[in-house]
N, C-alpha and C. Protein backbone atom coordinates (compact mmCIF):
# COMPACT_ATOMS: atom_id res chain seq x y z
N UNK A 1 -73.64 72.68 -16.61
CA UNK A 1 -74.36 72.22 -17.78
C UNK A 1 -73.55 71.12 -18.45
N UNK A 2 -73.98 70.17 -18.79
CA UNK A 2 -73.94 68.77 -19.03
C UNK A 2 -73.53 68.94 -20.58
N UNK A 3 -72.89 68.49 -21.63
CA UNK A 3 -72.83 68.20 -23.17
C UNK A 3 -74.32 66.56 -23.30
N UNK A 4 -74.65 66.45 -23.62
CA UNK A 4 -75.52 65.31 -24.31
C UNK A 4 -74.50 64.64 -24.91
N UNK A 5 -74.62 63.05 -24.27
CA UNK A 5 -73.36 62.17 -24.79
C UNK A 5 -73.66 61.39 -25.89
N UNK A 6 -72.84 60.56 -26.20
CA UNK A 6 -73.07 60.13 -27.86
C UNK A 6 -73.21 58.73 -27.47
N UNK A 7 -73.88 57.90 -28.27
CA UNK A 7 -73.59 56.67 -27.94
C UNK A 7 -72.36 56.15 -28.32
N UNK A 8 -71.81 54.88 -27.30
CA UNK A 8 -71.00 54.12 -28.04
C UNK A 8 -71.24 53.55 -29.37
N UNK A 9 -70.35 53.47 -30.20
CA UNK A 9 -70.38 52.57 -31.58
C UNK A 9 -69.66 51.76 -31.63
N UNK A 10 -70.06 50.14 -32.44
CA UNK A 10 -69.22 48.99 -32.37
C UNK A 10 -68.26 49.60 -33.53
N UNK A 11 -66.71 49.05 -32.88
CA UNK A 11 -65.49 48.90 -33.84
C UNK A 11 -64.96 47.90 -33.54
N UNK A 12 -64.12 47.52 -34.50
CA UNK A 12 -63.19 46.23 -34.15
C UNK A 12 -62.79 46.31 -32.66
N UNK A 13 -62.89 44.94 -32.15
CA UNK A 13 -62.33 44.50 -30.97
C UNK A 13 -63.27 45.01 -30.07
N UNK A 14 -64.02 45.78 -30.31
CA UNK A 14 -64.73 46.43 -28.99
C UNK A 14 -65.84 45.09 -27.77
N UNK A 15 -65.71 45.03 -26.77
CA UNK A 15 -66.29 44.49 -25.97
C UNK A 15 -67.74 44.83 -25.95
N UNK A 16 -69.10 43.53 -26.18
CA UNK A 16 -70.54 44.01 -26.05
C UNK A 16 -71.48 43.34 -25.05
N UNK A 17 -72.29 43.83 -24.77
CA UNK A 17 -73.67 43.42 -24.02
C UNK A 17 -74.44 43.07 -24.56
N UNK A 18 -75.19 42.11 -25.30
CA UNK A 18 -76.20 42.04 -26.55
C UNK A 18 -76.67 41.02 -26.00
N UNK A 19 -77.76 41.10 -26.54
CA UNK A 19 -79.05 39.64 -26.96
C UNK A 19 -79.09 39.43 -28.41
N UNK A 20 -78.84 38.30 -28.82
CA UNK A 20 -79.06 38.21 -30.41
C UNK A 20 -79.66 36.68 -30.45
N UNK A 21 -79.97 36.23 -31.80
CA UNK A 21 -81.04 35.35 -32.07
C UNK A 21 -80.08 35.30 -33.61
N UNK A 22 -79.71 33.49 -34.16
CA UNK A 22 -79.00 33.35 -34.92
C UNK A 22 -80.32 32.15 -34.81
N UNK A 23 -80.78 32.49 -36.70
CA UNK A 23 -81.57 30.93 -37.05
C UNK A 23 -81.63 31.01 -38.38
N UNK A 24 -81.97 29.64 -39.17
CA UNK A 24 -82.35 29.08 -40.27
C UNK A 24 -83.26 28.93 -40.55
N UNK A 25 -83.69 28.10 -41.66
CA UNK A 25 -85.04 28.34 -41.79
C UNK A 25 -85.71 27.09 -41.23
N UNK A 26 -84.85 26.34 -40.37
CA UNK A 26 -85.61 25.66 -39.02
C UNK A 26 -85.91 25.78 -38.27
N UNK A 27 -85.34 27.46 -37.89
CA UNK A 27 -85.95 27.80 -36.60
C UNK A 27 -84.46 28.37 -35.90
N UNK A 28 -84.70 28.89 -34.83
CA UNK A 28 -83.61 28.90 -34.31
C UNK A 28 -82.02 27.97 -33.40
N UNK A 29 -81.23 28.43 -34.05
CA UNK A 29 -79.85 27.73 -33.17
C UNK A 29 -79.98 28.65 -31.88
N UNK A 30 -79.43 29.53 -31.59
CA UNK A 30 -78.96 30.68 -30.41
C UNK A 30 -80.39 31.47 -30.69
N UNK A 31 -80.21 31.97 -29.23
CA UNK A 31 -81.23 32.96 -29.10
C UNK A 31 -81.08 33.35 -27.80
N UNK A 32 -80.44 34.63 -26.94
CA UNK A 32 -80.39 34.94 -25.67
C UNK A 32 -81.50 35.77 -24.91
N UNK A 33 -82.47 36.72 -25.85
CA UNK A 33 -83.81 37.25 -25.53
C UNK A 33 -84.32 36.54 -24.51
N UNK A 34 -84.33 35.77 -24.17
CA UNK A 34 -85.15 35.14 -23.32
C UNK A 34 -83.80 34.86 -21.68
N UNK A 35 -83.23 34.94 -21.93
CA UNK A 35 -82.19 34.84 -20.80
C UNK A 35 -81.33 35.99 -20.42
N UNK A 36 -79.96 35.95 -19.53
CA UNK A 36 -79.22 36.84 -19.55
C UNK A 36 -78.83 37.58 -21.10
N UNK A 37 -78.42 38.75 -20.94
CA UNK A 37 -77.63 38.97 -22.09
C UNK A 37 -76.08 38.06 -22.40
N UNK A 38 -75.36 37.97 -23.78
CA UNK A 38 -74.50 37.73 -23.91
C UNK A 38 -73.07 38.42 -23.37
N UNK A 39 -71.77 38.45 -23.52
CA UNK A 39 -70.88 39.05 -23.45
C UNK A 39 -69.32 38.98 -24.35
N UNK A 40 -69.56 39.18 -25.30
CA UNK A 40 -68.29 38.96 -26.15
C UNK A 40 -67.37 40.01 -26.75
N UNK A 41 -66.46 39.70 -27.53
CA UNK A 41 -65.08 40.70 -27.59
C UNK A 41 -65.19 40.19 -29.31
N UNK A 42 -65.43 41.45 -30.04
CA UNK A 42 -65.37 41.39 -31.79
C UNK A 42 -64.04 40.55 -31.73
N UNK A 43 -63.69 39.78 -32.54
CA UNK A 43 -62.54 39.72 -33.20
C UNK A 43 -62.03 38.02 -32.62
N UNK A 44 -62.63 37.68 -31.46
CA UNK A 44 -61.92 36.33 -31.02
C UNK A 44 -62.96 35.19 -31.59
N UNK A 45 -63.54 35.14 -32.64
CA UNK A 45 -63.68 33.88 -33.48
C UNK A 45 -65.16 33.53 -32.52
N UNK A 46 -65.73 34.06 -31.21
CA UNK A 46 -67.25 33.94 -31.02
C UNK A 46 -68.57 34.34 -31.85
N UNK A 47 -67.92 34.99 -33.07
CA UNK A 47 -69.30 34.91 -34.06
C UNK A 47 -68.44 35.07 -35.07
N UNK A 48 -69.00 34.77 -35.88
CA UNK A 48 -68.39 34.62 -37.30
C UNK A 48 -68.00 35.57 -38.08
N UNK A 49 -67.24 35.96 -39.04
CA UNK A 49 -66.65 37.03 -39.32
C UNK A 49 -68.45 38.51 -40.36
N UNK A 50 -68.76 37.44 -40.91
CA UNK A 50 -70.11 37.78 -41.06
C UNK A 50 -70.59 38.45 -40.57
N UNK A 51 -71.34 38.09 -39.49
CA UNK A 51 -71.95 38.28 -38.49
C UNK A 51 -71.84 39.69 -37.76
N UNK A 52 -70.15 39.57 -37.17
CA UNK A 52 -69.40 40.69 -36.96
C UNK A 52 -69.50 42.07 -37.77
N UNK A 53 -69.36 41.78 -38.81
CA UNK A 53 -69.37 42.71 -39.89
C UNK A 53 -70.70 42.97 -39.93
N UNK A 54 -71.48 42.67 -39.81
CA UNK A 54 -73.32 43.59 -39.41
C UNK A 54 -73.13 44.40 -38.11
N UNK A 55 -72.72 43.78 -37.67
CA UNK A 55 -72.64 44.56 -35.86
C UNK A 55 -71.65 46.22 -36.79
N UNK A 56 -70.80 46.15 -37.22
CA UNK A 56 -69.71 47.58 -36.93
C UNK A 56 -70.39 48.61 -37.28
N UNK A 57 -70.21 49.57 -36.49
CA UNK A 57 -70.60 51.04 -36.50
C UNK A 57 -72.57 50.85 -35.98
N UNK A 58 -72.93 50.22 -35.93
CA UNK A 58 -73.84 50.23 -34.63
C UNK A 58 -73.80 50.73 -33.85
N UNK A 59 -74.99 51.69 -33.09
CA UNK A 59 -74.92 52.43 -31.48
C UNK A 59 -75.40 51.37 -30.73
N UNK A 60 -75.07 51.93 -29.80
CA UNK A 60 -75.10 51.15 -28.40
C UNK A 60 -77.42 51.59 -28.27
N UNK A 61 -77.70 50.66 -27.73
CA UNK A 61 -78.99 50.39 -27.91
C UNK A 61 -79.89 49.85 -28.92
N UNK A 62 -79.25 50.20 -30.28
CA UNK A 62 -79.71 49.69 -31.43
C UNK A 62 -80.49 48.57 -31.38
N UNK A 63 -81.69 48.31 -31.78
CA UNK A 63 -82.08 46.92 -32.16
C UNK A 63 -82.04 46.57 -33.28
N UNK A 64 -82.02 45.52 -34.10
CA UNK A 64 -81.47 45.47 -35.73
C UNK A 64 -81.62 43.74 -36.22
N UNK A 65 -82.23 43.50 -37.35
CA UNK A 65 -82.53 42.20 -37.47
C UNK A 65 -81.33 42.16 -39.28
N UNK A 66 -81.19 41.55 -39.46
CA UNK A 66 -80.17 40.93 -40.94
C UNK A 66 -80.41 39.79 -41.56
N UNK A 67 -80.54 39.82 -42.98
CA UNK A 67 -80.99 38.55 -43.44
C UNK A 67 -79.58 38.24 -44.12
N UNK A 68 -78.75 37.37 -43.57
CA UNK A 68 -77.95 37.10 -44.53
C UNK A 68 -77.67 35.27 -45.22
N UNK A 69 -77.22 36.03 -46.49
CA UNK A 69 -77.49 34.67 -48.09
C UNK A 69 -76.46 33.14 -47.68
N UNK A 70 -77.52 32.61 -47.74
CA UNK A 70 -77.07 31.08 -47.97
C UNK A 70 -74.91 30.91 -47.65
N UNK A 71 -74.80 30.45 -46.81
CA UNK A 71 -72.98 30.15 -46.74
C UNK A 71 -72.19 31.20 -46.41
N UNK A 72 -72.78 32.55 -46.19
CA UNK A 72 -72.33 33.83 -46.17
C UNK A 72 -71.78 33.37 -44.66
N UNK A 73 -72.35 33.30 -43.67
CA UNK A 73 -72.65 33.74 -42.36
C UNK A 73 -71.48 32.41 -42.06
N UNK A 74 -71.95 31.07 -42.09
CA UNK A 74 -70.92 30.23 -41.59
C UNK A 74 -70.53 28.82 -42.64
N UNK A 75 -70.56 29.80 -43.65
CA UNK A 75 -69.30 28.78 -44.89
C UNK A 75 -70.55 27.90 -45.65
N UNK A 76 -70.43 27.34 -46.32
CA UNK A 76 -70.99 26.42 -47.57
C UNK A 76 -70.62 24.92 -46.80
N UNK A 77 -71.57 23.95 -46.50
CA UNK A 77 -71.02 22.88 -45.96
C UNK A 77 -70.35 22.12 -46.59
N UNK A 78 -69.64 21.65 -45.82
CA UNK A 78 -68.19 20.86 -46.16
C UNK A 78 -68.24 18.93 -46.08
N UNK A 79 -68.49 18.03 -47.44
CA UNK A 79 -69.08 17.03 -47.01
C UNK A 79 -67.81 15.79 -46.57
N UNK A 80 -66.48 16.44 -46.22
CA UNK A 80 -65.33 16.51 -45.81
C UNK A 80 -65.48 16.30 -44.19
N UNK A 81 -66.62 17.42 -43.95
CA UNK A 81 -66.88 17.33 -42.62
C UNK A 81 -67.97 16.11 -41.73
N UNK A 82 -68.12 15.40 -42.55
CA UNK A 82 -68.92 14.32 -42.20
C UNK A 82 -68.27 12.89 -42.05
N UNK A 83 -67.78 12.94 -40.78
CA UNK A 83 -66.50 11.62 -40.25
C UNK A 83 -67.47 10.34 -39.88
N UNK A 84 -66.87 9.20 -40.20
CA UNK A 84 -66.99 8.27 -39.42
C UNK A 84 -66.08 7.96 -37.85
N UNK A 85 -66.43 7.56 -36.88
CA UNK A 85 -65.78 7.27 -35.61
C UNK A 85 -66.43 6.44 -35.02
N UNK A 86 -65.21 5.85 -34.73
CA UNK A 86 -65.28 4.29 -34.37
C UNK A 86 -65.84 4.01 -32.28
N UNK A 87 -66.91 2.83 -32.85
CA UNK A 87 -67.52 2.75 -31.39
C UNK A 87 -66.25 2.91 -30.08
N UNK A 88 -65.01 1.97 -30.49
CA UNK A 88 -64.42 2.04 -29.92
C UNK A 88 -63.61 3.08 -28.93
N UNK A 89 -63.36 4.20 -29.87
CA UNK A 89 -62.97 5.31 -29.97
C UNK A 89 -63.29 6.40 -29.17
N UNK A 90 -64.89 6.09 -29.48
CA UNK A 90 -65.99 6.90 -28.34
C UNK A 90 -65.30 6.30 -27.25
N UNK A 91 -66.07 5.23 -26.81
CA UNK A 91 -65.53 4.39 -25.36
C UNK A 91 -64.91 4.96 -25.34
N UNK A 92 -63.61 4.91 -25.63
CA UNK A 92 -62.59 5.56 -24.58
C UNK A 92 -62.28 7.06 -24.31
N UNK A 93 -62.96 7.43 -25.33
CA UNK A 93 -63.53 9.13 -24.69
C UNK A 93 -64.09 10.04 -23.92
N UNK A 94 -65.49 8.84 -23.73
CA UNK A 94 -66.40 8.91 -22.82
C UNK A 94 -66.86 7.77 -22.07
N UNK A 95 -68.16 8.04 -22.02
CA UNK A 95 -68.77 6.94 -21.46
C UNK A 95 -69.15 5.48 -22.06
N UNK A 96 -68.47 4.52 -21.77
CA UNK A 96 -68.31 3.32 -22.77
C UNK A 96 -70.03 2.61 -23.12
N UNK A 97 -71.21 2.91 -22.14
CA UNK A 97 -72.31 2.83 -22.61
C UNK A 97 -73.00 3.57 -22.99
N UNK A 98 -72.36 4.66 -23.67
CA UNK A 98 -73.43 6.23 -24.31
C UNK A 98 -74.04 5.60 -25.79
N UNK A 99 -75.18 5.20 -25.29
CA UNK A 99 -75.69 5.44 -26.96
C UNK A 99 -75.89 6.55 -27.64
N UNK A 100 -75.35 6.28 -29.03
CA UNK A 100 -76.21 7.94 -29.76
C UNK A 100 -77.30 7.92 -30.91
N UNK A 101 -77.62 8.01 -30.80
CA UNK A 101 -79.18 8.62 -31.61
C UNK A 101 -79.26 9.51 -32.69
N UNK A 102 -79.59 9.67 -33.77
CA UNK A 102 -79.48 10.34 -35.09
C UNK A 102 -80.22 12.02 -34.49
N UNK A 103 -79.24 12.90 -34.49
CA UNK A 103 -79.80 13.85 -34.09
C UNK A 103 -78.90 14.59 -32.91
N UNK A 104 -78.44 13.90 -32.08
CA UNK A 104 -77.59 13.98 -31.02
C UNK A 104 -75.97 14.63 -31.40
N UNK A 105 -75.80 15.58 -30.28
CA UNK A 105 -74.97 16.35 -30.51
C UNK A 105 -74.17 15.88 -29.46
N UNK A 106 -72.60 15.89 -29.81
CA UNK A 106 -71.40 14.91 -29.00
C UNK A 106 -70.42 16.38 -29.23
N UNK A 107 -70.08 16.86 -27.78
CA UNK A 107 -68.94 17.52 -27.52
C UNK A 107 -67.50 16.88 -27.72
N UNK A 108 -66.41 16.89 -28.57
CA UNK A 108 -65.60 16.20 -28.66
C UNK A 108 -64.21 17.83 -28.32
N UNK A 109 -63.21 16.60 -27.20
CA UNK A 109 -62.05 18.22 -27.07
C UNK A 109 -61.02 17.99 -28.31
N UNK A 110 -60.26 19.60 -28.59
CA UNK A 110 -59.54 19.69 -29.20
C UNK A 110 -58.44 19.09 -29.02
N UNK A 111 -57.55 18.88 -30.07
CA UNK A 111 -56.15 18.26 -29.66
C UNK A 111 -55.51 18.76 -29.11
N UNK A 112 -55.39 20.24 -28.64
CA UNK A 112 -54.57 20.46 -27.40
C UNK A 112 -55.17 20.20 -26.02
N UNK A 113 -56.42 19.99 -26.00
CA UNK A 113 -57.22 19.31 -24.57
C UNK A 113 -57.93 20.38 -24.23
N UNK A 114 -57.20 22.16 -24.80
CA UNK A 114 -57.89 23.37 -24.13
C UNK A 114 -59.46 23.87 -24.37
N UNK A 115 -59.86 23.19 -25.75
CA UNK A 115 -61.37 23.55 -26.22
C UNK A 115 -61.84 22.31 -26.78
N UNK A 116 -63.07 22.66 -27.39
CA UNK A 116 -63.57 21.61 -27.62
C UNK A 116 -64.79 21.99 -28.83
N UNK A 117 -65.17 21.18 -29.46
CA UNK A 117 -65.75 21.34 -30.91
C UNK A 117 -67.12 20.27 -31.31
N UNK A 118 -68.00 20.63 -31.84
CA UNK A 118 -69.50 19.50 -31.50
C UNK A 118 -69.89 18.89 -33.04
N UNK A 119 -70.29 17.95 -32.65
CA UNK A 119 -70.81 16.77 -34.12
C UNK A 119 -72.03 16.36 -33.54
N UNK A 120 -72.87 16.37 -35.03
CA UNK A 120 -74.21 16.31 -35.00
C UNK A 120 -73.98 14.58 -35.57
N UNK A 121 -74.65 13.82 -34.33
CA UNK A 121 -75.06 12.02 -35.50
C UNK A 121 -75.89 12.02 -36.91
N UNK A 122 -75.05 11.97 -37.18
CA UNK A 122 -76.04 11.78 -38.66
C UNK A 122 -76.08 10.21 -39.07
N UNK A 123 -75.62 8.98 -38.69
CA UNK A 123 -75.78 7.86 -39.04
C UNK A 123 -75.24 6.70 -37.70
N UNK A 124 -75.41 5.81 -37.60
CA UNK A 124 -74.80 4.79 -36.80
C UNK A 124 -74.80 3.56 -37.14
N UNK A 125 -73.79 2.58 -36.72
CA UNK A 125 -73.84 1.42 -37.19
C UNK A 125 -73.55 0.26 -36.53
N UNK A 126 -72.95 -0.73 -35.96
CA UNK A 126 -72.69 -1.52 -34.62
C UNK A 126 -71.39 -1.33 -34.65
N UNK A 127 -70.24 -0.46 -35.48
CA UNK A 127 -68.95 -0.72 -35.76
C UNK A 127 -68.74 0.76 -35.03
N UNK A 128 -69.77 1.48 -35.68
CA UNK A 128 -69.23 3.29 -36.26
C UNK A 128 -70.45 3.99 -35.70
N UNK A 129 -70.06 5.36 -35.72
CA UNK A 129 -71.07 6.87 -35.36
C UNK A 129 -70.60 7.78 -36.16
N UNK A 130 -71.62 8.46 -37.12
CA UNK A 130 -71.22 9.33 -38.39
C UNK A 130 -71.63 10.42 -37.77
N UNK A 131 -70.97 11.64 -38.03
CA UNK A 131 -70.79 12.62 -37.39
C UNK A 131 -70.47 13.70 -37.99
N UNK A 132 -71.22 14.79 -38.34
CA UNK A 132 -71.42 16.17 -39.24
C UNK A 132 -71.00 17.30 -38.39
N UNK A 133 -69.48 17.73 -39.01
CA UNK A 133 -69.22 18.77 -37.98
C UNK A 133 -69.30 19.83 -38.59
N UNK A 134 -70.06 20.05 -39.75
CA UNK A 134 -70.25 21.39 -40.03
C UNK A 134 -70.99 22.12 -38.83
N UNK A 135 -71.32 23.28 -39.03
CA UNK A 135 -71.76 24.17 -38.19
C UNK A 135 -72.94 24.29 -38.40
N UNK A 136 -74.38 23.91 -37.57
CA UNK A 136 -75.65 23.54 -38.39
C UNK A 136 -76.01 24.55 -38.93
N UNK A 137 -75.80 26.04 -39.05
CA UNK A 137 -76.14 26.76 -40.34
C UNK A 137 -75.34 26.67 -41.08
N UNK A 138 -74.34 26.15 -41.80
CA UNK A 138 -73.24 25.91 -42.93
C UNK A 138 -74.31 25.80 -43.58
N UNK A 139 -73.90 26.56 -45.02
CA UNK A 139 -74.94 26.72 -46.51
C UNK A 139 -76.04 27.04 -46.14
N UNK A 140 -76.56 27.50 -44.96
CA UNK A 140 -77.75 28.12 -44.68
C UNK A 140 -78.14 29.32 -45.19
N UNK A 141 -78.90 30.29 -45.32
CA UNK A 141 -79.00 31.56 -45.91
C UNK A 141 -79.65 31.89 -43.45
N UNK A 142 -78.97 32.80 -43.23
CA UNK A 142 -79.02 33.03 -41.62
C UNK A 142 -79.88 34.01 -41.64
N UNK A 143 -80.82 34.46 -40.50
CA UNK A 143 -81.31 35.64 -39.86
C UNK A 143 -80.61 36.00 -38.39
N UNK A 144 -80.10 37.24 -38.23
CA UNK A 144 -79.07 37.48 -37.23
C UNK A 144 -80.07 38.84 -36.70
N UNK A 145 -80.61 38.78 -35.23
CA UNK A 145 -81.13 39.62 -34.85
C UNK A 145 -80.18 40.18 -33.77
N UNK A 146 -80.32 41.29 -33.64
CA UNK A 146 -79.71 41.78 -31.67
C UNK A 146 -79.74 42.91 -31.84
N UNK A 147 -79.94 42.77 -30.27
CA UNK A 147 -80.15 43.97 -29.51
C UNK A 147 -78.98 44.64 -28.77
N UNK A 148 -78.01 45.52 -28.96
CA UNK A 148 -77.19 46.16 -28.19
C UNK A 148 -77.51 46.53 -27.01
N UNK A 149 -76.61 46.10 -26.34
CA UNK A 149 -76.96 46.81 -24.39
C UNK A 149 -75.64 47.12 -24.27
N UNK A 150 -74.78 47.18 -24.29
CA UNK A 150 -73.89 48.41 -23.57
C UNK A 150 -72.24 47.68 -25.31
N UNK A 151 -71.67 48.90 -25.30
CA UNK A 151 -70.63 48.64 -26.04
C UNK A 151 -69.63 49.35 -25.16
N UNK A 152 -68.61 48.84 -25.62
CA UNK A 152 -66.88 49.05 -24.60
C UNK A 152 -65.93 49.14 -25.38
C-alpha cells in the first residue's frame, strides 16, 4: 500500500517546468502556451524578483493568473535608459548596412562579450539610433499567468 504523495511546492532556487504568459496592456511580451514549456531555476535573474515571488509556495500543477501594479514587476522606467548611438558605432558592431526602423529591437552584447541585452528604436537620425533599454513592461502595471508542470 502506497502513501498518496504531495505535490511539489515552489521554494527558493527550486528548478520549474511552466508555461507562463507575461503582458501589458498591449498585449502580450512572452507567452509559452502555445509552444514547448519553459525551464528555469528561481533565483538566477530569468524573471524578475516580482514575478518570482507569485510563483513561491505554489504546487506543482497549479494554474494561476496575477495582476501585478504598474513598476512592481519590472521597475518604473528609467528615461536614463534612452541612449543615443552613433551610426558609426552600429557599423562596427554589426552589419554596416542594417537599417533600423522605429520599433525594431537590436540585440547588443555585454561588456564582458558573455551575454547580451536588447534596445527598442525609438528615434533615428542620419548621425544617430535612439534606443530604449528599459524593459518594455518598465512602469507597466503586468498580468503574469502560468501554469506549473513539474517543480524540482
Amino acid at each position: 500500500m502506497s502513501l498518496p504523495s504531495t505535490p511539489a511546492v515552489v521554494s527558493p532556487g527550486a528548478f520549474l517546468t511552466l508555461h507562463y504568459r507575461l503582458a501589458g496592456p498591449a498585449g502580450d511580451i512572452i507567452n509559452t502556451f502555445a509552444e514547448k514549456p519553459a525551464t528555469l531555476s528561481l533565483g538566477t535573474g530569468e524573471l524578475s524578483p516580482a514575478v518570482e515571488q507569485r510563483l513561491m509556495g505554489l504546487e506543482e500543477g497549479t494554474r494561476a493568473t496575477f495582476d501585478i501594479p504598474a513598476g512592481e514587476a519590472f521597475g518604473d522606467r528609467n528615461p536614463d535608459m534612452q541612449q543615443w548611438v552613433a551610426k558609426t558605432l552600429l557599423a562596427k558592431m554589426g552589419d554596416p548596412d542594417e537599417r533600423y526602423a522605429v520599433g525594431d529591437v537590436v540585440q547588443f552584447p555585454t561588456p564582458d562579450g558573455l551575454g547580451s541585452y536588447a534596445g527598442a528604436v525609438i528615434a533615428a537620425n542620419d548621425t544617430a539610433v535612439q534606443f530604449d533599454f528599459n524593459h518594455p513592461l518598465a512602469g507597466q502595471p503586468v498580468t503574469f499567468e502560468v501554469q506549473l508542470i513539474g517543480v524540482l
